[in-house]
Structure formats: C-alpha cells, structure tokens
N, C-alpha and C. Protein backbone atom coordinates (compact mmCIF):
# COMPACT_ATOMS: atom_id res chain seq x y z
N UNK A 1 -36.90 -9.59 38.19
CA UNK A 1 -36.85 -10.78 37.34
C UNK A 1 -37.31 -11.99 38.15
N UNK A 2 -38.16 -12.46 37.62
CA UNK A 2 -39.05 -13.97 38.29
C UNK A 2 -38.15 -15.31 37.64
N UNK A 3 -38.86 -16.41 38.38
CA UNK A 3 -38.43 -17.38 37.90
C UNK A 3 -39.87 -18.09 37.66
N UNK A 4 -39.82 -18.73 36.35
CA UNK A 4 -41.41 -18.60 35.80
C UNK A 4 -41.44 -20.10 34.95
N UNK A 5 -42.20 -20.99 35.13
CA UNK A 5 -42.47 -22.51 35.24
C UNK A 5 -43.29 -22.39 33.50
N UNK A 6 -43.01 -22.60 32.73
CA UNK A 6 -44.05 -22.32 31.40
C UNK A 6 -44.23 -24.05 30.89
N UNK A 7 -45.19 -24.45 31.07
CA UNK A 7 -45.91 -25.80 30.62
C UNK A 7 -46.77 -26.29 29.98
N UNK A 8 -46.51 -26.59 28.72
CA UNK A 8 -47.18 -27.04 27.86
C UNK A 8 -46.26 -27.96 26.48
N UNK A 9 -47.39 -28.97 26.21
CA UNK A 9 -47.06 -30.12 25.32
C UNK A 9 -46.59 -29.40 23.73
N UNK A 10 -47.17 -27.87 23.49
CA UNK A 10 -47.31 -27.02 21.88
C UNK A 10 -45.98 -26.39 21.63
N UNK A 11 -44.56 -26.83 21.25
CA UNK A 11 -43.53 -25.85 21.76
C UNK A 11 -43.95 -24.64 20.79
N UNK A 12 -44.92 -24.34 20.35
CA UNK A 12 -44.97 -22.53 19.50
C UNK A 12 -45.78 -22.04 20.85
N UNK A 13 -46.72 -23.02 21.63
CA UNK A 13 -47.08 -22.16 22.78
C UNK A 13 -46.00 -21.13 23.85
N UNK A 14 -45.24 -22.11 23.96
CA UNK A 14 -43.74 -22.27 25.25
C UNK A 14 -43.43 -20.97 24.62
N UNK A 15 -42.50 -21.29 22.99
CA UNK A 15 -42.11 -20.31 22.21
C UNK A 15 -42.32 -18.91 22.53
N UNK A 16 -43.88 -18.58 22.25
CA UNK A 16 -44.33 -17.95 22.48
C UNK A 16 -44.42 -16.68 23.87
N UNK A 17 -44.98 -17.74 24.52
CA UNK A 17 -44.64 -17.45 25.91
C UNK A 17 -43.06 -16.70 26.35
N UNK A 18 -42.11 -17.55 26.04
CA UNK A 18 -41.05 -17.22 26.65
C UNK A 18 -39.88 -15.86 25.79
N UNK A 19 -40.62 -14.97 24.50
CA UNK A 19 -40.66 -14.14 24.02
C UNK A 19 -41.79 -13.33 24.87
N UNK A 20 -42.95 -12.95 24.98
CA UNK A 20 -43.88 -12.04 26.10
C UNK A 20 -42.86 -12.16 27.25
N UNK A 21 -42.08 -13.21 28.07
CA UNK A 21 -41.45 -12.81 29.27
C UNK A 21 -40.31 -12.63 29.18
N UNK A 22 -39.67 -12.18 28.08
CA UNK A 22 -38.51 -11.90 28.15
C UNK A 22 -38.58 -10.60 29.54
N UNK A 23 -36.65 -11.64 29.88
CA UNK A 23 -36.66 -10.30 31.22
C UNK A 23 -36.44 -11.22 32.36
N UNK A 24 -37.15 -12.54 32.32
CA UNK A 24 -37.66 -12.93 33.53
C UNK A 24 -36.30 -14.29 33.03
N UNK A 25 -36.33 -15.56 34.45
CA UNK A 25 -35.98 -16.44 33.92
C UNK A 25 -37.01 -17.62 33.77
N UNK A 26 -36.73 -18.36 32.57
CA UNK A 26 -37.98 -19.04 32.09
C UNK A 26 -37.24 -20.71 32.60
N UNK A 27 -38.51 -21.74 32.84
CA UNK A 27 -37.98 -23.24 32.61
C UNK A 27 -39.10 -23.28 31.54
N UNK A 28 -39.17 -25.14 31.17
CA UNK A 28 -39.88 -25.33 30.09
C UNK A 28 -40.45 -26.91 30.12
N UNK A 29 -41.60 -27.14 30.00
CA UNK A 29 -41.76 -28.71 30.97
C UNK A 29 -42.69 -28.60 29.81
N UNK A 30 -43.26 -29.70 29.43
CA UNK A 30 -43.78 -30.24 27.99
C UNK A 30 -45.05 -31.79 28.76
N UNK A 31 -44.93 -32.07 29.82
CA UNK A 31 -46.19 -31.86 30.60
C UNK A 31 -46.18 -32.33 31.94
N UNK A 32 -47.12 -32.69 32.22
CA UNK A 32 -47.92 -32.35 33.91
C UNK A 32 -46.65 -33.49 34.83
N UNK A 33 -46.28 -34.31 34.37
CA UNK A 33 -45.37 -35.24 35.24
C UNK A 33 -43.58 -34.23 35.34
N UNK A 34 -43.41 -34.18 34.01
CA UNK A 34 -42.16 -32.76 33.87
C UNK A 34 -42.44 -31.29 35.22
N UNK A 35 -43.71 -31.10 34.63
CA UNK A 35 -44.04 -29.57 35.75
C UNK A 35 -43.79 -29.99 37.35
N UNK A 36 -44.43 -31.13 37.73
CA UNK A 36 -44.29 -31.44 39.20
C UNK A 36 -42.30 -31.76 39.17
N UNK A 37 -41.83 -31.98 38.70
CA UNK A 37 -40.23 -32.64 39.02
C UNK A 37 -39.84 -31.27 38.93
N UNK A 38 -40.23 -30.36 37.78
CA UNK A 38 -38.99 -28.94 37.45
C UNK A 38 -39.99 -28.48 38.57
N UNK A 39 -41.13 -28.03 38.99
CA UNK A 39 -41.24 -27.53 39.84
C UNK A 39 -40.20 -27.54 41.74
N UNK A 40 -40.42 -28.95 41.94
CA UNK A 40 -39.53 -29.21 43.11
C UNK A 40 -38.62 -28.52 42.84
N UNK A 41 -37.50 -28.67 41.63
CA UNK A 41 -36.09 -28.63 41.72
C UNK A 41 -35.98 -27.16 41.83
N UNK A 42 -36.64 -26.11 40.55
CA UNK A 42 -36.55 -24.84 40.36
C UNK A 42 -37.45 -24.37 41.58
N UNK A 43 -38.11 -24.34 42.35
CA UNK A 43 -39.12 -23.63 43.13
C UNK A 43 -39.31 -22.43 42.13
N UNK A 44 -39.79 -22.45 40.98
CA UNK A 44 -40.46 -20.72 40.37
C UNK A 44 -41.80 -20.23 40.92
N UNK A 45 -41.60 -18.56 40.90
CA UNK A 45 -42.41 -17.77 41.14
C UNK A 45 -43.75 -18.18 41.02
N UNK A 46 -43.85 -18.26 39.63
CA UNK A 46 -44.95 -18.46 39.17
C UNK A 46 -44.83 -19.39 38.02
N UNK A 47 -46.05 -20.48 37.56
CA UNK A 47 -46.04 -21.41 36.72
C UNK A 47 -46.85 -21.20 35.72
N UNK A 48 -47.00 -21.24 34.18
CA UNK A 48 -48.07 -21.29 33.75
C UNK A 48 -47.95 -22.72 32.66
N UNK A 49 -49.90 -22.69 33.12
CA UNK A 49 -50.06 -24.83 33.44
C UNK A 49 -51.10 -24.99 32.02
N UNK A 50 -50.42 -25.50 30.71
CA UNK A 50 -51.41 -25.77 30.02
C UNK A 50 -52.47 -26.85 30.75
N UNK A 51 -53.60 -27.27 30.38
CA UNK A 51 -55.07 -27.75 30.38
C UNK A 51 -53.99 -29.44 30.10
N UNK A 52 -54.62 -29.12 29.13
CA UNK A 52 -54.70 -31.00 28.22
C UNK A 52 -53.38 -31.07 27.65
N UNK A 53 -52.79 -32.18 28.19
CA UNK A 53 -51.57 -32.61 27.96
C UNK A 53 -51.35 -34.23 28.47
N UNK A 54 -50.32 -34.86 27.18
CA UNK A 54 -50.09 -36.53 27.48
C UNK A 54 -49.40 -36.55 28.68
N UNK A 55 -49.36 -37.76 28.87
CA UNK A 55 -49.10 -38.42 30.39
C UNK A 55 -49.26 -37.78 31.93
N UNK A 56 -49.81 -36.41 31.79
CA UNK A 56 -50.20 -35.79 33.06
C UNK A 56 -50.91 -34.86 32.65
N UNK A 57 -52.07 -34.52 32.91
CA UNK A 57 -52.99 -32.92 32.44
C UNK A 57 -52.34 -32.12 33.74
N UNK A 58 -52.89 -30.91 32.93
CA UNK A 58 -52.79 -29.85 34.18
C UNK A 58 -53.27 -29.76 35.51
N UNK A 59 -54.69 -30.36 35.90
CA UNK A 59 -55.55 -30.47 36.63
C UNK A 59 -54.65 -31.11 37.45
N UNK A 60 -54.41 -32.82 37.10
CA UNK A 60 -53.41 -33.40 38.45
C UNK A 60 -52.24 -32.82 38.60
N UNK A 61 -51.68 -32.29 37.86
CA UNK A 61 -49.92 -31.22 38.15
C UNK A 61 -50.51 -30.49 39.15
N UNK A 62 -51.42 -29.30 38.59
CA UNK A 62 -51.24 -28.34 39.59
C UNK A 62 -51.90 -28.86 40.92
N UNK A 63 -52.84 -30.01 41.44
CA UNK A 63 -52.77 -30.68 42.85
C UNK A 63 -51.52 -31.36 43.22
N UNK A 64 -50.46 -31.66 42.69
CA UNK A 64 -49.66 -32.38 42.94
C UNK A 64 -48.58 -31.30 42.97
N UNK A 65 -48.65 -30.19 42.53
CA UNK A 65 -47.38 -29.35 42.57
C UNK A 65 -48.26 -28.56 44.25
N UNK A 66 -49.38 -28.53 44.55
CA UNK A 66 -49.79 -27.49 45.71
C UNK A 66 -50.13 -28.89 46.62
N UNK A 67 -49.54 -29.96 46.55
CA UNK A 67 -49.37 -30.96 47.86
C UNK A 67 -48.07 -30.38 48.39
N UNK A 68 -47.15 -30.46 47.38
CA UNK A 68 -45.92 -30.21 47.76
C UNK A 68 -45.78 -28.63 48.49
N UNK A 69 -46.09 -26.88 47.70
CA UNK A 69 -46.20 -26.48 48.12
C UNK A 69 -47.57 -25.95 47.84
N UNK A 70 -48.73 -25.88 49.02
CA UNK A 70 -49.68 -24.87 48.94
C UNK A 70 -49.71 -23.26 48.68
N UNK A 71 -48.59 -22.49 48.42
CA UNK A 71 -48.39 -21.56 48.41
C UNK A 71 -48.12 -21.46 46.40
N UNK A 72 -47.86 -22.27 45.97
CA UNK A 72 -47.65 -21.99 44.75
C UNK A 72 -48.27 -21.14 44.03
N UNK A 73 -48.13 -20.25 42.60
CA UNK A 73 -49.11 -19.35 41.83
C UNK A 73 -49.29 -20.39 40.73
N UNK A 74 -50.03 -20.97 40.56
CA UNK A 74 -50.09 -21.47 38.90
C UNK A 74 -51.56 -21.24 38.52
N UNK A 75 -51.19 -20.77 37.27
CA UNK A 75 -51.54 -20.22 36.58
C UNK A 75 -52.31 -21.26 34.70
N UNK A 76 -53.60 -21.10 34.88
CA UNK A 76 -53.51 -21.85 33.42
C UNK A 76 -54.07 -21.51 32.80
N UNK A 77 -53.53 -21.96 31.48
CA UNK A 77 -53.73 -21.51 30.00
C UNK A 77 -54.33 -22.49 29.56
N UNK A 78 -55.01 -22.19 28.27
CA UNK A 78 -56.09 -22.89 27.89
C UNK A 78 -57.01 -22.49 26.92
N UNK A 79 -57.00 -23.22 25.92
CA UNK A 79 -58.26 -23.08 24.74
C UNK A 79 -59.42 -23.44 25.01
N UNK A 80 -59.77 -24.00 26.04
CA UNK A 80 -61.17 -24.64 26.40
C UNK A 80 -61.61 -24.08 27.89
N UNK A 81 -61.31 -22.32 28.51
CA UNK A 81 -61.68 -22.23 29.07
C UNK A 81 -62.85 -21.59 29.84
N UNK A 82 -64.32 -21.96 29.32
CA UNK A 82 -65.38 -22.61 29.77
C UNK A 82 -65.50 -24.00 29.81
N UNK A 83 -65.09 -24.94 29.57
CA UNK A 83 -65.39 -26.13 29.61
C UNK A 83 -64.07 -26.37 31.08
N UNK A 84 -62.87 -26.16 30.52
CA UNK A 84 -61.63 -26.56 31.77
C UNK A 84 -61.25 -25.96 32.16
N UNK A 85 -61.71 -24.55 32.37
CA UNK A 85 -61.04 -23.16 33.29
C UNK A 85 -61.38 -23.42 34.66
N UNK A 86 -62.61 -24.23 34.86
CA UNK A 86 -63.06 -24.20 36.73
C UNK A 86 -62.37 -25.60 37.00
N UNK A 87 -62.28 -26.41 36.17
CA UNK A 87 -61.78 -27.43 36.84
C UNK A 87 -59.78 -27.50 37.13
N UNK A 88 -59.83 -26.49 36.85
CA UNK A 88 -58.48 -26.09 36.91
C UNK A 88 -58.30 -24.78 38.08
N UNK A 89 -59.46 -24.40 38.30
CA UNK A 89 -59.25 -23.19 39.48
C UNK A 89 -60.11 -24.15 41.12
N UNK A 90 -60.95 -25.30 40.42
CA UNK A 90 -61.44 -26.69 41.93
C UNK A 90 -59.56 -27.35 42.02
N UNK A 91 -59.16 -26.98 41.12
CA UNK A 91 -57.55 -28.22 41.51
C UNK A 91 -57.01 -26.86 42.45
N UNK A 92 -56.60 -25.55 42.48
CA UNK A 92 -56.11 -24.85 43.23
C UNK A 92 -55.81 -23.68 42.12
N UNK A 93 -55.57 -23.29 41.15
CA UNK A 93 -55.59 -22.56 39.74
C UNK A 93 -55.34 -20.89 40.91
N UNK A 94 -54.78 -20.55 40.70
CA UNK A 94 -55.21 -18.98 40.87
C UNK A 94 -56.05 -18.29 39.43
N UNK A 95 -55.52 -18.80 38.56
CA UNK A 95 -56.17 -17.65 37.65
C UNK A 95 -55.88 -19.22 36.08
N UNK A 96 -57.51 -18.63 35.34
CA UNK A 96 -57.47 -18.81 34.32
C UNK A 96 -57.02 -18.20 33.13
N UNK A 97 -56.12 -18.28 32.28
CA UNK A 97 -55.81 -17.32 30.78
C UNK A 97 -56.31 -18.12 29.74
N UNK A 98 -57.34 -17.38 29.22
CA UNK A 98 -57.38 -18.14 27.62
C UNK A 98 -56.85 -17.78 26.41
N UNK A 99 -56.31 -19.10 25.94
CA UNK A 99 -55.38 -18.61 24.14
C UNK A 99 -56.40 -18.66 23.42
N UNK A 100 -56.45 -17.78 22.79
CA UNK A 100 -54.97 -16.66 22.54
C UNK A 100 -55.03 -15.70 23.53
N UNK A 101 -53.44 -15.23 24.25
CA UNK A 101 -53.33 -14.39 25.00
C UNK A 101 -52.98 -12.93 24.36
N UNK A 102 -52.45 -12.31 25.02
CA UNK A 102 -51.92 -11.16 25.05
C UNK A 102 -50.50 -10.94 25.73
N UNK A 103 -49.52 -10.14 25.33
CA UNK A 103 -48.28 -9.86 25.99
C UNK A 103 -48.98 -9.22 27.46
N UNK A 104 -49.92 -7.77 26.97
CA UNK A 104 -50.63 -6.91 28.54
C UNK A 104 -51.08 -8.32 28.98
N UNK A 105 -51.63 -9.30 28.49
CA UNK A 105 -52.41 -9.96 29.83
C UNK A 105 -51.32 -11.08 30.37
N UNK A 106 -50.49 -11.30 29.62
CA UNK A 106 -49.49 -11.95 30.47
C UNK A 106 -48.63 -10.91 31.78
N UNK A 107 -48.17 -10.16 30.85
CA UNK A 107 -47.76 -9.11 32.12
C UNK A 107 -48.48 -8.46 33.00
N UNK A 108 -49.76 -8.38 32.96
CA UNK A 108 -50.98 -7.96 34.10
C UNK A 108 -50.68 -9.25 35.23
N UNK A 109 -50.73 -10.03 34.51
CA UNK A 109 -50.77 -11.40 35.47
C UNK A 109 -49.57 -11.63 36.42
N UNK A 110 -48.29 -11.60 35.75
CA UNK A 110 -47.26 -11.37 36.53
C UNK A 110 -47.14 -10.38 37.55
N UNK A 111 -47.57 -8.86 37.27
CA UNK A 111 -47.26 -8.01 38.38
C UNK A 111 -48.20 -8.21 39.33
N UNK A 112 -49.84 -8.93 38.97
CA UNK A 112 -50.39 -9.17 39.81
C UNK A 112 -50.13 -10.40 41.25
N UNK A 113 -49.30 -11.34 40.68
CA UNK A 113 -48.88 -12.31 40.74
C UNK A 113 -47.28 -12.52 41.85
N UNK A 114 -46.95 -11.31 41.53
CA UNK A 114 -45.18 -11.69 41.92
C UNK A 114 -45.40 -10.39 43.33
C-alpha cells in the first residue's frame, strides 16, 4: 500500500482516480500551490499532477515539489498531452498519462513506479 498525492482542480477526476487506487492511501490537493504544501507534510510515494490548474499549474508544482525533494515520482495527467506532456516531463515529470486513462494504466504505472 503506497501513499499517493492525486492533484487536480476536476473533483470527478480525483473521484475517479481514488476508486482505480483503491488499496493504496490517497491525499487530494485541488491545485499546484495545495500539491507543494500536502506534498512536504505527507511525503507520498508517488503524485499524480494534473496539467492546467488555477493559482498554480502543474509545471511549477512539480519544479517546486523536486526543489524540495529531487527524488520525487510525479506523475501527470492530462488532456492536452501533445501540446503539455513535454513541458511537464522539461519540469522533471517522470511519466506522462493521458485522460482518459485506464485502471491497467494506472496500475502499470504504480508497480512501475513504487
């Protein structure tokens, strides 16, 4: 069982999400200024970083969550990824997912991941 950072502004995304990981323990950050604070406090496994979101995008979270630690996994999700999948893997991204996902490709990602 992981401890797993799920971020995004859509709560049917989160929703979503945190039904595919059942099992694991989930937080829930609604955007990029939330992800860097629950990140510090929770240190989770792994994060997954929506794209486009108010008052912080993903892009500056996930540099600002891998100032703090460079070792982090985050992970992002995303409807626009050809347009914001690389600029999210130039911020430090391990891996791009595009929505619509999959339960297998969420859980591919995790065992790859943890």
């Amino acid at each position: 069982m992981a401890k797993i950072l799920i971020v995004d502004d859509d709560v049917t995304v989160r929703e979503v999400l945190k039904v595919m990981l059942d099992g694991h323990t989930i937080m829930e950050a609604t955007n990029g200024m939330e992800a860097v604070r629950y990140y510090k406090f929770f240190k989770p496994e792994i994060v997954f970083m929506d794209v486009m979101m108010p008052e912080m995008d993903g892009v500056e979270a996930t540099k600002k969550i891998l100032e703090y630690d460079p070792s982090a996994k985050i992970i992002a999700i995303t409807a626009f990824a050809v347009k914001k999948g690389q600029e999210m893997l130039d911020a430090g991204a391990v891996e791009v997912l595009e929505k619509p996902f999959t339960r297998k490709s969420i859980n591919d990602l995790i065992k790859k991941y943890l």
